[in-house]
C-alpha atoms as a PDB file:
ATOM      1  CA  UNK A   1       0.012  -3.585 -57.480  1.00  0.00           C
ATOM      2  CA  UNK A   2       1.254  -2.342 -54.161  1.00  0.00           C
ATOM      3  CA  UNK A   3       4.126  -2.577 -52.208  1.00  0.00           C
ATOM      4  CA  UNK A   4       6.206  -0.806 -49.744  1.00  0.00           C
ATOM      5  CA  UNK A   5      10.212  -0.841 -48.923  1.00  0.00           C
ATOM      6  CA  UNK A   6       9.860   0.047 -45.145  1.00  0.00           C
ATOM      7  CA  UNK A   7      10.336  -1.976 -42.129  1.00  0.00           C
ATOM      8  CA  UNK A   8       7.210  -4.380 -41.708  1.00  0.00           C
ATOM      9  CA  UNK A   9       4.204  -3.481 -38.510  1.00  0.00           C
ATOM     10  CA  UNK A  10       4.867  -6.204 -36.289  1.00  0.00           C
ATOM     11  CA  UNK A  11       1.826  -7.534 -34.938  1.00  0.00           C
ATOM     12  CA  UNK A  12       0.718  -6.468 -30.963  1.00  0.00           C
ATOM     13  CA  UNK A  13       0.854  -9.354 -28.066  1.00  0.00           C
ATOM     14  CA  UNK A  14      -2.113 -11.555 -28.700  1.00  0.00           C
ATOM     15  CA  UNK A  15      -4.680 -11.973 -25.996  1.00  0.00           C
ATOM     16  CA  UNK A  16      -2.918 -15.205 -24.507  1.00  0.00           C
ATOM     17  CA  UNK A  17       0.092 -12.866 -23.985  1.00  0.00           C
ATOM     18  CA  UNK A  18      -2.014 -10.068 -22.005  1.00  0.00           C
ATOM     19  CA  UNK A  19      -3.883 -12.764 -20.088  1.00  0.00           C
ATOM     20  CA  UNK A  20      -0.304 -13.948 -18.792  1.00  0.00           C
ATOM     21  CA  UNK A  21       0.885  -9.988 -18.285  1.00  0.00           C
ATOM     22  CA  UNK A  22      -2.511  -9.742 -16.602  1.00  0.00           C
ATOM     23  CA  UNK A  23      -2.035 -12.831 -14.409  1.00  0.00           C
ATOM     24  CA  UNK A  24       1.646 -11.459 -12.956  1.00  0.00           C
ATOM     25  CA  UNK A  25       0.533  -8.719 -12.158  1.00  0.00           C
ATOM     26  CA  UNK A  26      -1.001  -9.473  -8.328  1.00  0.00           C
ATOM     27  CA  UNK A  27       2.136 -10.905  -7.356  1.00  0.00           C
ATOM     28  CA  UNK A  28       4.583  -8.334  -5.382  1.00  0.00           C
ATOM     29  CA  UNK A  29       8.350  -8.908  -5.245  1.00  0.00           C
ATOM     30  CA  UNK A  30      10.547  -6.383  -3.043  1.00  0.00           C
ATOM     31  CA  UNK A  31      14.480  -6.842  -3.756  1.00  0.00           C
ATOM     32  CA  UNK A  32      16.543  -3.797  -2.086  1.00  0.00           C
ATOM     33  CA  UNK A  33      19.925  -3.251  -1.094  1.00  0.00           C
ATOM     34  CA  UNK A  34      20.915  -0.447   1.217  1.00  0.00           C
ATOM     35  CA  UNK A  35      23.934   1.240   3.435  1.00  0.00           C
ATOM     36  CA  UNK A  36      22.633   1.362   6.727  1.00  0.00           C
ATOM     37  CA  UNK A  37      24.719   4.046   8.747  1.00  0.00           C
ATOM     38  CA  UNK A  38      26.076   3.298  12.657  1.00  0.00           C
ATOM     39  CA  UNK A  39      23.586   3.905  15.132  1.00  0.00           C
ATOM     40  CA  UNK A  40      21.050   4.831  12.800  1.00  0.00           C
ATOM     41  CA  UNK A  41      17.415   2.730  11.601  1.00  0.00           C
ATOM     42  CA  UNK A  42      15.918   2.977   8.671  1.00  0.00           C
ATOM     43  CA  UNK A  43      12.424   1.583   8.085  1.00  0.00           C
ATOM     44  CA  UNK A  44      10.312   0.223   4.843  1.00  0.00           C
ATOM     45  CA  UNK A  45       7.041   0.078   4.363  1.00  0.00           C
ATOM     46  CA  UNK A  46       4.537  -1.164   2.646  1.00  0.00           C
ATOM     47  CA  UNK A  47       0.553  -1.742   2.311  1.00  0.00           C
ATOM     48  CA  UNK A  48      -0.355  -5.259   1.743  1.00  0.00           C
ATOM     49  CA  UNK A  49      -3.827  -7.175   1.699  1.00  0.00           C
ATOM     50  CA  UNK A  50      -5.501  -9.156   3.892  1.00  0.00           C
ATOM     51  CA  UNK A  51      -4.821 -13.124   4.751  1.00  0.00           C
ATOM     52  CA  UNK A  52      -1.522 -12.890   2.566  1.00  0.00           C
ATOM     53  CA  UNK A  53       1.160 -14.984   3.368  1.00  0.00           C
ATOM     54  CA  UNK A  54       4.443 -12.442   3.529  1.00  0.00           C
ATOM     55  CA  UNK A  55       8.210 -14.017   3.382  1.00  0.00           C
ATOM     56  CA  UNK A  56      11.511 -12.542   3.350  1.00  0.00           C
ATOM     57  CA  UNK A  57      15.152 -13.216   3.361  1.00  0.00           C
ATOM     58  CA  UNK A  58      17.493 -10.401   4.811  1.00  0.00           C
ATOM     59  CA  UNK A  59      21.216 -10.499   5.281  1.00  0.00           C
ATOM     60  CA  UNK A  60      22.916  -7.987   7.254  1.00  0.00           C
ATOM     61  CA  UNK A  61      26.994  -7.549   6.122  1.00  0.00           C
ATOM     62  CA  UNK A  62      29.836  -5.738   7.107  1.00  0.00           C
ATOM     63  CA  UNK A  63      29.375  -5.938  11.489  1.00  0.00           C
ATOM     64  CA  UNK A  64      32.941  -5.933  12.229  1.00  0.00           C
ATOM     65  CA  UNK A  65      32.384  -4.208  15.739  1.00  0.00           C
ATOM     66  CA  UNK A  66      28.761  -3.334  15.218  1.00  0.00           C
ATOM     67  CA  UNK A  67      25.262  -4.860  15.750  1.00  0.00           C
ATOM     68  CA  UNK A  68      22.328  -4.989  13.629  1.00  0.00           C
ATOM     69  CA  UNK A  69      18.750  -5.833  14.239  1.00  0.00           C
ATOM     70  CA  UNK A  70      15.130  -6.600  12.498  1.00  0.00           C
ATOM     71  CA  UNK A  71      11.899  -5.596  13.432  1.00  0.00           C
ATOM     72  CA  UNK A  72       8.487  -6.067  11.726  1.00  0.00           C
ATOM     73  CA  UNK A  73       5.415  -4.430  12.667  1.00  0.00           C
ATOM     74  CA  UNK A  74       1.998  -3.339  11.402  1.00  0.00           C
ATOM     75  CA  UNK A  75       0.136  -0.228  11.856  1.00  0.00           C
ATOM     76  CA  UNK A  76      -0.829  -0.890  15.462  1.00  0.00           C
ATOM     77  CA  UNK A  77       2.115  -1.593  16.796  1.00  0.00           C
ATOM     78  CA  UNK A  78       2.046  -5.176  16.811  1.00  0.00           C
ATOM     79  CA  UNK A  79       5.199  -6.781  16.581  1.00  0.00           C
ATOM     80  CA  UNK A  80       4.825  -9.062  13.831  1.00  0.00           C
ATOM     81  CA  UNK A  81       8.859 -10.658  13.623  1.00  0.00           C
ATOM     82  CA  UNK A  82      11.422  -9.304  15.709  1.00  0.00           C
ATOM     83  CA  UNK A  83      15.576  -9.995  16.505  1.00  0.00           C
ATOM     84  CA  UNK A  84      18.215  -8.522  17.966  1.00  0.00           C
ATOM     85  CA  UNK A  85      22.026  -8.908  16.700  1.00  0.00           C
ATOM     86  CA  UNK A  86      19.931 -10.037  13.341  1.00  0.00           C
ATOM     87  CA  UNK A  87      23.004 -10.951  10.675  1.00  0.00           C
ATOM     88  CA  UNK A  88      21.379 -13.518   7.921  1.00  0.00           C
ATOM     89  CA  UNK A  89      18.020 -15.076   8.141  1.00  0.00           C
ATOM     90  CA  UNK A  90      14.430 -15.760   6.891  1.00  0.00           C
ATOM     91  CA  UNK A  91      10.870 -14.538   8.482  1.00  0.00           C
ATOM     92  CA  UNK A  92       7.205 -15.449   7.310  1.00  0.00           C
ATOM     93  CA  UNK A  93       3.685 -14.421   9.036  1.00  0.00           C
ATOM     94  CA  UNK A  94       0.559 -14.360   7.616  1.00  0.00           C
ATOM     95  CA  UNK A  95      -1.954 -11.140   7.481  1.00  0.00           C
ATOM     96  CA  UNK A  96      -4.975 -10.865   9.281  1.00  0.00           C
ATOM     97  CA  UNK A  97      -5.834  -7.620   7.515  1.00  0.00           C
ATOM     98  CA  UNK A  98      -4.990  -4.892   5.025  1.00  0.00           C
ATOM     99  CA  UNK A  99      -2.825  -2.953   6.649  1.00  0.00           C
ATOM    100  CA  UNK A 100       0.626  -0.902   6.427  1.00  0.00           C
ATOM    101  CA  UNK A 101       3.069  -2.711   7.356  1.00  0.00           C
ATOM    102  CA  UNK A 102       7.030  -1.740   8.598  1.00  0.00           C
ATOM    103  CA  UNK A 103      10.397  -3.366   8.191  1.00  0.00           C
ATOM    104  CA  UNK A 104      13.188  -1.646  10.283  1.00  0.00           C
ATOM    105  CA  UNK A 105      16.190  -1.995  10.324  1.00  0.00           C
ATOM    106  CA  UNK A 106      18.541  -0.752  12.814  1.00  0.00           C
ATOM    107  CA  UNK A 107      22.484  -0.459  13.352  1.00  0.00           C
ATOM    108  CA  UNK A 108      23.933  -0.280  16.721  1.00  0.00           C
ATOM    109  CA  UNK A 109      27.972   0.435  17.693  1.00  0.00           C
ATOM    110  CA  UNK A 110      30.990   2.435  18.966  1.00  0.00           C
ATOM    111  CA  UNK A 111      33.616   3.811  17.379  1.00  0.00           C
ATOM    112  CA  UNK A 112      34.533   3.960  13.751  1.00  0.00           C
ATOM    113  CA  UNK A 113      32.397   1.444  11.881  1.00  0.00           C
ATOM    114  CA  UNK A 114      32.129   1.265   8.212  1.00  0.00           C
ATOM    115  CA  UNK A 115      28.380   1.587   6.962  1.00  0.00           C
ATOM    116  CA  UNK A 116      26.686  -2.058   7.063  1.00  0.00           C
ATOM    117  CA  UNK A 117      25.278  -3.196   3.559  1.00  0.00           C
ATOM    118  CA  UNK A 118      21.643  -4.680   4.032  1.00  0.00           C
ATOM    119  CA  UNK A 119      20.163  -6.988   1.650  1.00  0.00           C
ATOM    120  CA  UNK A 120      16.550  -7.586   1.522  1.00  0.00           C
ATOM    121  CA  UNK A 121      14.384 -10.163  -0.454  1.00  0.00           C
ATOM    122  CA  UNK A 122      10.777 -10.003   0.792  1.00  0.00           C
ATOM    123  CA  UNK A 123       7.050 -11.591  -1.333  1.00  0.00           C
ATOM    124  CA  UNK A 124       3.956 -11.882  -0.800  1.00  0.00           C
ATOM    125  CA  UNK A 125       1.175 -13.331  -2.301  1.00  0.00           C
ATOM    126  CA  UNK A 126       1.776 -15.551  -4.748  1.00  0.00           C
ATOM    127  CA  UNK A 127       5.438 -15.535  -5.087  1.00  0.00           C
ATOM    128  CA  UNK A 128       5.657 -15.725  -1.971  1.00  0.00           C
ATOM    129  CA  UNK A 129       4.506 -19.660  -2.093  1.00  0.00           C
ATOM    130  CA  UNK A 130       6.580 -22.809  -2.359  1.00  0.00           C
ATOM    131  CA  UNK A 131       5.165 -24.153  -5.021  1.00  0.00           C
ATOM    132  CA  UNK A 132       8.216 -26.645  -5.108  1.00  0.00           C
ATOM    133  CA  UNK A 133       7.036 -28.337  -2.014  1.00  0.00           C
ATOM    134  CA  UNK A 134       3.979 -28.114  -2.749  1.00  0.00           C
ATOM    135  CA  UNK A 135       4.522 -30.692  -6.330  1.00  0.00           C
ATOM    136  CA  UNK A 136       6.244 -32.758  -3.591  1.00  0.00           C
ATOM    137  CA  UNK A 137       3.189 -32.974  -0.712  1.00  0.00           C
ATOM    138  CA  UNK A 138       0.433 -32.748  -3.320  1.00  0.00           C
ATOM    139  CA  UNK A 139       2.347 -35.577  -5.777  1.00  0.00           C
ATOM    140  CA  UNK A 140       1.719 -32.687  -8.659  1.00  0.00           C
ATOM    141  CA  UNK A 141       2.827 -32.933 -12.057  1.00  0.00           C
ATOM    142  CA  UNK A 142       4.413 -29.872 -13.910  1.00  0.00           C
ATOM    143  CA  UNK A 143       1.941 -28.920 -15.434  1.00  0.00           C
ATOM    144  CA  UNK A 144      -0.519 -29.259 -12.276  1.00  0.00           C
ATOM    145  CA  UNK A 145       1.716 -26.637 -10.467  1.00  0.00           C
ATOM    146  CA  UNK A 146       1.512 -24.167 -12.740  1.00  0.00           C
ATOM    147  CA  UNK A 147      -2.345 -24.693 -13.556  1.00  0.00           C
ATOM    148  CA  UNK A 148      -2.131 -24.303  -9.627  1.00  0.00           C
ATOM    149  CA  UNK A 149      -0.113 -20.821  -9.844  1.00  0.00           C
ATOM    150  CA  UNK A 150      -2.732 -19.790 -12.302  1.00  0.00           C
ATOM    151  CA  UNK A 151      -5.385 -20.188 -10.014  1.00  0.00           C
ATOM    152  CA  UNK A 152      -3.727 -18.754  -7.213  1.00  0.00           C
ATOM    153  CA  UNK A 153      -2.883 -15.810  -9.438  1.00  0.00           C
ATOM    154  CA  UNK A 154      -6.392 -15.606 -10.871  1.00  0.00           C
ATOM    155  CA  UNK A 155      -7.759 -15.773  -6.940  1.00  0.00           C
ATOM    156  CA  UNK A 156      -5.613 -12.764  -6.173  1.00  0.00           C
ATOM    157  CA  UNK A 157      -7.076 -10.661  -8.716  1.00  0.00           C
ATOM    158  CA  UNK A 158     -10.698 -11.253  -8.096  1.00  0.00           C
ATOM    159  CA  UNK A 159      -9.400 -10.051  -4.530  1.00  0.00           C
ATOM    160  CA  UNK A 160      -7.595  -7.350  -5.826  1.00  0.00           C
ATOM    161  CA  UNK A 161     -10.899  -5.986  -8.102  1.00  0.00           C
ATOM    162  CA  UNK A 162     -12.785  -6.807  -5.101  1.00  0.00           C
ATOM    163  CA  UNK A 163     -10.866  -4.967  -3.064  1.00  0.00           C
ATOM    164  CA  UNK A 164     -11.084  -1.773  -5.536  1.00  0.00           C
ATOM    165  CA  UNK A 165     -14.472  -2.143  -5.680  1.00  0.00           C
ATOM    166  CA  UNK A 166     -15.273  -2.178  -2.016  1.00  0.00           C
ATOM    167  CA  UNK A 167     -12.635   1.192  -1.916  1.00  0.00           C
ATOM    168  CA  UNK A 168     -14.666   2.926  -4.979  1.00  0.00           C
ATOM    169  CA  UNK A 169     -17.884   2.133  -2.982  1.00  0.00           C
ATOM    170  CA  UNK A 170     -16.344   3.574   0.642  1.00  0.00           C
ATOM    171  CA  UNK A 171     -14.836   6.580  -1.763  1.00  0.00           C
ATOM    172  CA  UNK A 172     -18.356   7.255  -3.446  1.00  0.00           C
ATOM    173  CA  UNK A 173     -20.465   6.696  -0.309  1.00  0.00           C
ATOM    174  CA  UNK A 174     -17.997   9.156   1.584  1.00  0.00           C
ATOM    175  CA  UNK A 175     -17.904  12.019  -1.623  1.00  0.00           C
ATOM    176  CA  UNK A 176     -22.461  11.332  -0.953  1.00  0.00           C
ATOM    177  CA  UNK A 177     -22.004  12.197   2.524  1.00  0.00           C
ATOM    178  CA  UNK A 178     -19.322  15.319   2.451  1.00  0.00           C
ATOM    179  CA  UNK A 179     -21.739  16.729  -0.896  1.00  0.00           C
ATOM    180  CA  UNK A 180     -25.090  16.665   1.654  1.00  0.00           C
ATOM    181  CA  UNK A 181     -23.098  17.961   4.828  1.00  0.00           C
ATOM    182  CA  UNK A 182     -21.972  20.667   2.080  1.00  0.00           C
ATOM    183  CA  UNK A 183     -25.859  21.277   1.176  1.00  0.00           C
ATOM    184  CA  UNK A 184     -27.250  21.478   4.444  1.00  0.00           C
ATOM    185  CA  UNK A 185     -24.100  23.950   5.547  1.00  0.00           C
ATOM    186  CA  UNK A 186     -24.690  26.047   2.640  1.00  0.00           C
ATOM    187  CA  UNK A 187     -28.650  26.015   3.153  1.00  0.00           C
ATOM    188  CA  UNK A 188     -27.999  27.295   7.310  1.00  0.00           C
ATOM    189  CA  UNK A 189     -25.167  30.051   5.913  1.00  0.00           C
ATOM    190  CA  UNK A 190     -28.192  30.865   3.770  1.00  0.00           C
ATOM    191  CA  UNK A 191     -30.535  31.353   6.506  1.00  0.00           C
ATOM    192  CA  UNK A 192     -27.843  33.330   9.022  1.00  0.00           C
ATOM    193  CA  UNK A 193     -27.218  35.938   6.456  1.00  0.00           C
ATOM    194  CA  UNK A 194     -30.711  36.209   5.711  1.00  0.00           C
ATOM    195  CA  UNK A 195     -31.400  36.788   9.497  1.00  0.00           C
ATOM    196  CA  UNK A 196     -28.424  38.978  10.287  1.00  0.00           C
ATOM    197  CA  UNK A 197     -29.235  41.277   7.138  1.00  0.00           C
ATOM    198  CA  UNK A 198     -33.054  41.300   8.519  1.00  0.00           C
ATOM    199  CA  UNK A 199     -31.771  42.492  11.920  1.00  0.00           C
ATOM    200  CA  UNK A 200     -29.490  44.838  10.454  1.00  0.00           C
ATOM    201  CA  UNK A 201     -32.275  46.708   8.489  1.00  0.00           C
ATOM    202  CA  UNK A 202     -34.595  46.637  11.895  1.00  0.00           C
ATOM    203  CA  UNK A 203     -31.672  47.967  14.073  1.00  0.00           C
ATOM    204  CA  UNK A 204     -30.723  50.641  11.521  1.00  0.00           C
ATOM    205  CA  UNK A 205     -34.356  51.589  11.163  1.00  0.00           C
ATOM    206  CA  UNK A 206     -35.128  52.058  14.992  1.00  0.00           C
ATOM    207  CA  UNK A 207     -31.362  54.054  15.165  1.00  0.00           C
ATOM    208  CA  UNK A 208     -32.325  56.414  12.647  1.00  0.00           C
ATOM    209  CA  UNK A 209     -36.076  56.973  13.954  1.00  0.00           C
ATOM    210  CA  UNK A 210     -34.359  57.344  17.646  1.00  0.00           C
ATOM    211  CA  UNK A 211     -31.720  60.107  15.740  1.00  0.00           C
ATOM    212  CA  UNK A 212     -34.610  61.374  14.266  1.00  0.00           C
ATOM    213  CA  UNK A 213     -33.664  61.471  10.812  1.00  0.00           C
ATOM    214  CA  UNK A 214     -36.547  59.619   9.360  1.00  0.00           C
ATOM    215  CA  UNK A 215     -39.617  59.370  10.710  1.00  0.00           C
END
């Protein structure tokens, strides 16, 4: 008979528990909260996937004499949400590709202006979706909107595995190509030094018969 006076194993998350870890994972939530100095613009970014819908509440305090504004734009320039004198508001838009995108943020005034505190909530994905009004359109039960989320949330990561799959693909096709360029340098640098050393033992051998020192 066995037995044992220390503290009991507790037993690991069971696979329902990982599945549901597993399943939040896809969605993104950004909450921040900075000082934003006068006359200075500070900018966020972010990569994000393709045909994800993107929302965000900002709120933009402390403007006694000073301005603020919001702009939103991807990697091409394209100006995806934009205002000026921007104190409290919402924005949404909807990606048409995986891209990097930027939040800026930008404070404007004269004189002596304490820093303005910026507060911004921004999701995307799945969290990013009313599922609320969605019930209410749809005439959903509870439990319909979250078998709902799950899909959603089981959508996004096929996409996401998908996504790393296509990347490992363009990564290994690209290593294929740089490994082959590689060969064929190395194979030319081969044949130049062969050539050069050839020459060099021709040139030295007509020098010396020309100095006469060998015949």
């Amino acid at each position: 008979m066995t037995g044992s006076s220390g503290p009991q194993a507790r037993p690991g998350p069971g696979p329902l528990a990982l599945l549901f870890l597993l399943l939040l994972g896809p969605s993104s939530v950004l909450g921040i909260s900075f000082h934003l100095p006068i006359n200075s613009r500070k900018c966020l970014r972010e990569e994000i996937h393709k045909d994800l819908l993107v929302t965000g509440a900002y709120e933009i305090t402390d403007q006694s004499g000073g301005a603020g504004g919001l702009r939103i734009t991807d990697s091409a320039g394209h100006i995806l949400y934009s205002k000026e004198d921007a104190s409290k508001g919402k924005f949404a838009f909807t990606t048409e590709d995986y891209d990097m995108f930027e939040v800026c943020f930008e404070s404007k005034g004269t004189g002596r202006i304490p820093d303005q505190l910026v507060i911004l909530d921004m999701k995307h994905g799945v969290e990013a979706k009313n599922y609320e009004e969605i019930a209410k359109v749809e005439k959903l039960k509870p439990l319909e909107v979250e078998l709902r989320r799950l899909e959603d949330l089981s959508e996004s990561i096929v996409n996401d595995f998908a996504y790393m799959k296509k990347r490992e693909e363009e990564m290994r096709d690209t290593n294929e190509s740089t490994n082959t360029r590689v060969l064929y340098f190395s194979i030319f640098s081969m044949f130049c030094l062969i050539g050069l050393a050839t020459w060099q033992v021709f040139y030295l051998r007509r020098f010396f018969k020309a100095k006469k020192l060998i015949e």
